[in-house]
N, C-alpha and C. Protein backbone atom coordinates (compact mmCIF):
# COMPACT_ATOMS: atom_id res chain seq x y z
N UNK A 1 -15.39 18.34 -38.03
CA UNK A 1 -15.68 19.08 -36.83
C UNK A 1 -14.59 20.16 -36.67
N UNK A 2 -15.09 21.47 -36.04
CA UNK A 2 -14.04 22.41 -36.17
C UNK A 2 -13.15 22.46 -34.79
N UNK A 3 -12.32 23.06 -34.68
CA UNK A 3 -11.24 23.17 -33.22
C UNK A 3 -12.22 23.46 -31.75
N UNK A 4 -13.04 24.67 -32.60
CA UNK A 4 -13.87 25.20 -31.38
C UNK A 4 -15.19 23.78 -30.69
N UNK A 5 -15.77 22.79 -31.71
CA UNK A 5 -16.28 22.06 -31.65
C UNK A 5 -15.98 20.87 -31.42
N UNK A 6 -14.37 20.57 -31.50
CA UNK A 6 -13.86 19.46 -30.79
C UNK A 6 -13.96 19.76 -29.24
N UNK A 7 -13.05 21.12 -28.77
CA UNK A 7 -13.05 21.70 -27.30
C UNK A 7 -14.11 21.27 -26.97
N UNK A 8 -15.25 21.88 -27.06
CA UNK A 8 -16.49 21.90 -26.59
C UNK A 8 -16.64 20.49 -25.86
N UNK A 9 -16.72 19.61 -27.27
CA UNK A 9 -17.09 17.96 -26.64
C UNK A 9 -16.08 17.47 -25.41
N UNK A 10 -15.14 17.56 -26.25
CA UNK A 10 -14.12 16.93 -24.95
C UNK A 10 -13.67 17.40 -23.67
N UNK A 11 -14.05 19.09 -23.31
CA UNK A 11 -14.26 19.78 -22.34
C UNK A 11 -15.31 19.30 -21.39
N UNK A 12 -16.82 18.89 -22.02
CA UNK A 12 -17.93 18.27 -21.44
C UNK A 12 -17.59 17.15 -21.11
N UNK A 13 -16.66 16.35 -21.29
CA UNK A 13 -16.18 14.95 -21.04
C UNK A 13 -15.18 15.41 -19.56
N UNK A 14 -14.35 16.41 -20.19
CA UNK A 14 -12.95 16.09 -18.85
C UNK A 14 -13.39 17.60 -17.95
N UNK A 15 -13.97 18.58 -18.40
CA UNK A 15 -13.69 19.20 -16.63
C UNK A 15 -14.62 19.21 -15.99
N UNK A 16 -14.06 19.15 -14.70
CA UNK A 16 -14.71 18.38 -13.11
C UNK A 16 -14.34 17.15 -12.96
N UNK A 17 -13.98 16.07 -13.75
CA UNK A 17 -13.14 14.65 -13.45
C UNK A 17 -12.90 14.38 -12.37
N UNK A 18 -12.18 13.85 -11.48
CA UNK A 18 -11.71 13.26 -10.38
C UNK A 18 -11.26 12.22 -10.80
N UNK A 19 -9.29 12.24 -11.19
CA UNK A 19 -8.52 10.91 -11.15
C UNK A 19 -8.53 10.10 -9.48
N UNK A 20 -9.33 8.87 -9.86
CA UNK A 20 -9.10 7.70 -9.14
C UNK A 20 -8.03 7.11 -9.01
N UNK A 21 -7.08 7.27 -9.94
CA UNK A 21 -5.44 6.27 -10.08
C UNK A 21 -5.20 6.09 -11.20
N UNK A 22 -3.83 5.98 -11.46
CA UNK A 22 -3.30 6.06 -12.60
C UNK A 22 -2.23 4.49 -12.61
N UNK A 23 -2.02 4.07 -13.65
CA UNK A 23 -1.56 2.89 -13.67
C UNK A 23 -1.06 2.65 -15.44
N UNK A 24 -0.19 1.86 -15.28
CA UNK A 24 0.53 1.64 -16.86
C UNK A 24 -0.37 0.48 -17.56
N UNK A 25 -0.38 1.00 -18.85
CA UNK A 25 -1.09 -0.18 -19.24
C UNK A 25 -0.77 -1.63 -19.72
N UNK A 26 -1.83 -2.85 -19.53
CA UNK A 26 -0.47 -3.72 -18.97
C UNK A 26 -0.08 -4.81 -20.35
N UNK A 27 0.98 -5.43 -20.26
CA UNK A 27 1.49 -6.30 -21.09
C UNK A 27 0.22 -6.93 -22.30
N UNK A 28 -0.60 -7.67 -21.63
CA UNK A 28 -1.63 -8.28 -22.31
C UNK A 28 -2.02 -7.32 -22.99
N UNK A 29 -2.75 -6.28 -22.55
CA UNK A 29 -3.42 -5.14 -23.18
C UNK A 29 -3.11 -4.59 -24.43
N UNK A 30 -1.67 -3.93 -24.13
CA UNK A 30 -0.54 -4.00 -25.43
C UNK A 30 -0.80 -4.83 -26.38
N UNK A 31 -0.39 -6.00 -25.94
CA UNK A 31 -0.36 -6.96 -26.98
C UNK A 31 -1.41 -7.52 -28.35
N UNK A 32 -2.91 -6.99 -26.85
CA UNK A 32 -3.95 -7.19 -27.67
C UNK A 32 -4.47 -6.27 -29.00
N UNK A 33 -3.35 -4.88 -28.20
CA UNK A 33 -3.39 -3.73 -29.40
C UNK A 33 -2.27 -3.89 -30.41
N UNK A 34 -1.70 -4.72 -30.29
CA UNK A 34 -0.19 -4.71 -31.19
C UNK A 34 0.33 -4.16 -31.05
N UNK A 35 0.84 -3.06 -29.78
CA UNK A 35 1.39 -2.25 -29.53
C UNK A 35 2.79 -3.19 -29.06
N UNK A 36 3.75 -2.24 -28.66
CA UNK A 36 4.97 -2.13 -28.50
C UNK A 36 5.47 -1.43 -27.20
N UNK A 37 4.42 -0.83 -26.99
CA UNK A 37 4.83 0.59 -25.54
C UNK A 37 3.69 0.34 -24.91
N UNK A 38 3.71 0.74 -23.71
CA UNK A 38 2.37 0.56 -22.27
C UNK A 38 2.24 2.00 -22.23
N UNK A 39 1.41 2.58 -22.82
CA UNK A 39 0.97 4.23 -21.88
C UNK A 39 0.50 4.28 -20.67
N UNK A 40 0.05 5.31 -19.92
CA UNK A 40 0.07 5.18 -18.91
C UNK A 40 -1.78 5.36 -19.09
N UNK A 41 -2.08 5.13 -18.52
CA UNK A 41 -3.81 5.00 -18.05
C UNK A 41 -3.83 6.06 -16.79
N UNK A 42 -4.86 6.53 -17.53
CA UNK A 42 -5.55 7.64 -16.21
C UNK A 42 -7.42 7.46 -16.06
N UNK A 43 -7.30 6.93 -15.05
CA UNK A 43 -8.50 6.36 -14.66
C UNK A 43 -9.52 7.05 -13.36
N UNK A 44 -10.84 7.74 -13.61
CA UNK A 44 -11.19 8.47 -13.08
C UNK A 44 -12.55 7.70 -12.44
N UNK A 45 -12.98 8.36 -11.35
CA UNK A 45 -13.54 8.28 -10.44
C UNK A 45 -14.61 7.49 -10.82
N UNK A 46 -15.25 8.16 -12.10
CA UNK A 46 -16.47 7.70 -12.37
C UNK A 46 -16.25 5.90 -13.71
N UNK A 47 -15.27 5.80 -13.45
CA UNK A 47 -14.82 4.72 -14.12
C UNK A 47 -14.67 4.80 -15.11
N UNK A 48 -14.68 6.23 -16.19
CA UNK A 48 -14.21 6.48 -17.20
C UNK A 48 -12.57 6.04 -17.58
N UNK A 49 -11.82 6.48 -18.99
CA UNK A 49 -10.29 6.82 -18.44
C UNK A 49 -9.96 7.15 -19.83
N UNK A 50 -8.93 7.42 -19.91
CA UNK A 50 -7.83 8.00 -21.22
C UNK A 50 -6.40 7.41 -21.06
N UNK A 51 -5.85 7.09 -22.14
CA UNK A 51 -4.40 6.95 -22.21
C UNK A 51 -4.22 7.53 -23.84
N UNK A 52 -2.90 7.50 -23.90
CA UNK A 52 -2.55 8.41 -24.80
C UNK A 52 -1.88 7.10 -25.96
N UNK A 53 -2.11 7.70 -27.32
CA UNK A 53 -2.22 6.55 -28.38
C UNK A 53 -1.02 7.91 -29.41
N UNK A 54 -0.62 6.76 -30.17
CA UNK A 54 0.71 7.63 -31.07
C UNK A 54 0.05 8.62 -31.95
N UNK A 55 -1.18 7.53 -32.52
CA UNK A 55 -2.00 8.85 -33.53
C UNK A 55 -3.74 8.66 -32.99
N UNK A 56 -4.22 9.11 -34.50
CA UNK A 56 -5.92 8.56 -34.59
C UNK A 56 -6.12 7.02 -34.67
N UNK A 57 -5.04 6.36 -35.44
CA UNK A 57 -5.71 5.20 -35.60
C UNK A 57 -4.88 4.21 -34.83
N UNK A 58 -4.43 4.60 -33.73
CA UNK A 58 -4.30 3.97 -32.65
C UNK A 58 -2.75 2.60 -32.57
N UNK A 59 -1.87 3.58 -33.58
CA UNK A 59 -0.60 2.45 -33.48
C UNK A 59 0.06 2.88 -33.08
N UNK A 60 0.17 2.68 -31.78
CA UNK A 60 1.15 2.47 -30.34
C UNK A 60 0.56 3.32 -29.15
N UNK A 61 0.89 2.89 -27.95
CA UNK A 61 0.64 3.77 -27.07
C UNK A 61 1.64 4.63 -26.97
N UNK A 62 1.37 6.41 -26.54
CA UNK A 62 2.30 7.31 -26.19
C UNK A 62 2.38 8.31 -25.19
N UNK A 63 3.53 8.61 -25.37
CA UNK A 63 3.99 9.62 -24.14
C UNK A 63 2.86 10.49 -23.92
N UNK A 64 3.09 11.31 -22.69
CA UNK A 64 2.13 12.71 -22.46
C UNK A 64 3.54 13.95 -21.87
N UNK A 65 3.52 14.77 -22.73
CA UNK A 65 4.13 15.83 -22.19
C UNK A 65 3.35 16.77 -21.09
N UNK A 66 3.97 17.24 -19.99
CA UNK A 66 3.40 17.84 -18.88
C UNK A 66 3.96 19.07 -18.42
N UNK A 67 3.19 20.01 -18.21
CA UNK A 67 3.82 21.16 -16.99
C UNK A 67 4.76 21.22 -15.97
N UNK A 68 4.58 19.81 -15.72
CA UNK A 68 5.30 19.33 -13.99
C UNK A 68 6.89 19.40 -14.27
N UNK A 69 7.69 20.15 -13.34
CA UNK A 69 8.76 20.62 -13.40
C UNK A 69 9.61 19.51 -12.79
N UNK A 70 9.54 18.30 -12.64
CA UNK A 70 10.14 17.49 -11.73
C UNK A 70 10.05 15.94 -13.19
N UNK A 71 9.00 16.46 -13.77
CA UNK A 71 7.85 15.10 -14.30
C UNK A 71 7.82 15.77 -15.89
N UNK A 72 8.58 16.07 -17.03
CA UNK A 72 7.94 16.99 -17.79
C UNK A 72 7.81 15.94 -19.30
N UNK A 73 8.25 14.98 -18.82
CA UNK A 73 7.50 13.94 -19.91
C UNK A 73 7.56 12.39 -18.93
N UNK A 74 5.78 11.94 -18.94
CA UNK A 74 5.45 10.90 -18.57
C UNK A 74 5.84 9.83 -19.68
N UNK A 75 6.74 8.84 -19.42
CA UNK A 75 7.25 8.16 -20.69
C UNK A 75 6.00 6.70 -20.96
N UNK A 76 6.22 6.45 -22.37
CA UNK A 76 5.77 5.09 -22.40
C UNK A 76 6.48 3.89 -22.02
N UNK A 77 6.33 2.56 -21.56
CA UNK A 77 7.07 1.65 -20.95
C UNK A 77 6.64 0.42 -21.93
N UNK A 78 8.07 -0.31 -22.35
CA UNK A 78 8.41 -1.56 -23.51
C UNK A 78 7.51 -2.58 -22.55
N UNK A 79 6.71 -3.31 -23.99
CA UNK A 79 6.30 -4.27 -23.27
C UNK A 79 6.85 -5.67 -22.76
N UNK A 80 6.52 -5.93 -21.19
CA UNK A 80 7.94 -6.88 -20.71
C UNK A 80 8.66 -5.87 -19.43
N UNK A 81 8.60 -4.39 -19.54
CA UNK A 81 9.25 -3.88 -18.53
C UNK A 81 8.62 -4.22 -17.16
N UNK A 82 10.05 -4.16 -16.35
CA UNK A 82 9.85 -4.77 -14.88
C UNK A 82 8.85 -4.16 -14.55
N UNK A 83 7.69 -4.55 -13.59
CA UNK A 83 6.57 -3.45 -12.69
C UNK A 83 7.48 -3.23 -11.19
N UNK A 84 8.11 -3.80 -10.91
CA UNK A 84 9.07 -3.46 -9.88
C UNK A 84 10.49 -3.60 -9.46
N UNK A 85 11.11 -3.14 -8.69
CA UNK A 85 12.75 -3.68 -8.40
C UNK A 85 12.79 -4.96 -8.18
N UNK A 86 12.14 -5.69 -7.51
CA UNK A 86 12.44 -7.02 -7.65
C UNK A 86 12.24 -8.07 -8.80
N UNK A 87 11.53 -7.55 -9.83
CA UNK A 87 11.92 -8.20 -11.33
C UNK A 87 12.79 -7.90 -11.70
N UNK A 88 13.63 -6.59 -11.57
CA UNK A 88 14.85 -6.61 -12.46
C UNK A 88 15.81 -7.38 -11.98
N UNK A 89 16.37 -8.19 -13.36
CA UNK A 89 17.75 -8.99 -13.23
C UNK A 89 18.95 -8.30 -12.76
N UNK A 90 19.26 -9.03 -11.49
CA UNK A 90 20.80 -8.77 -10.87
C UNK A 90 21.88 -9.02 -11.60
């Protein structure tokens, strides 16, 4: 498939979307992929979603680099990392 013919498809897939929530993906999930890292999940309205994978054939979850000047890389998270301050050890 050519560049112009990938766009195409995956353009018909993502614009007009509406993200519903975004959330890390979780321990089990990982695990079930053999992964090592939690990407982050972006989960849209219509119950579709995307997260970001290291390559094509899907060994590891990965980062997303971004525009956002505050935010300019969404990181991946080890599986096992705290989901909040009160898991982390004092």
């Amino acid at each position: 498939m050519t560049e112009k013919k990938w766009t195409t498809e995956i353009a018909a897939e993502l614009v007009g979307k509406t993200i519903a929530r975004v959330e890390y993906c979780s321990d089990a999930e990982a695990e079930r992929n053999d992964w090592y890292s939690r990407p982050l999940v972006i989960i849209f309205t219509d119950g579709s979603w995307m997260m970001p994978m290291r390559d094509d054939e899907g060994n590891d979850g990965g980062a997303l680099a971004t525009s956002f000047k505050e935010l300019p890389t969404i990181p991946v998270l080890d599986v096992g990392f705290p989901a909040d301050e009160s898991e982390v050890a004092k």
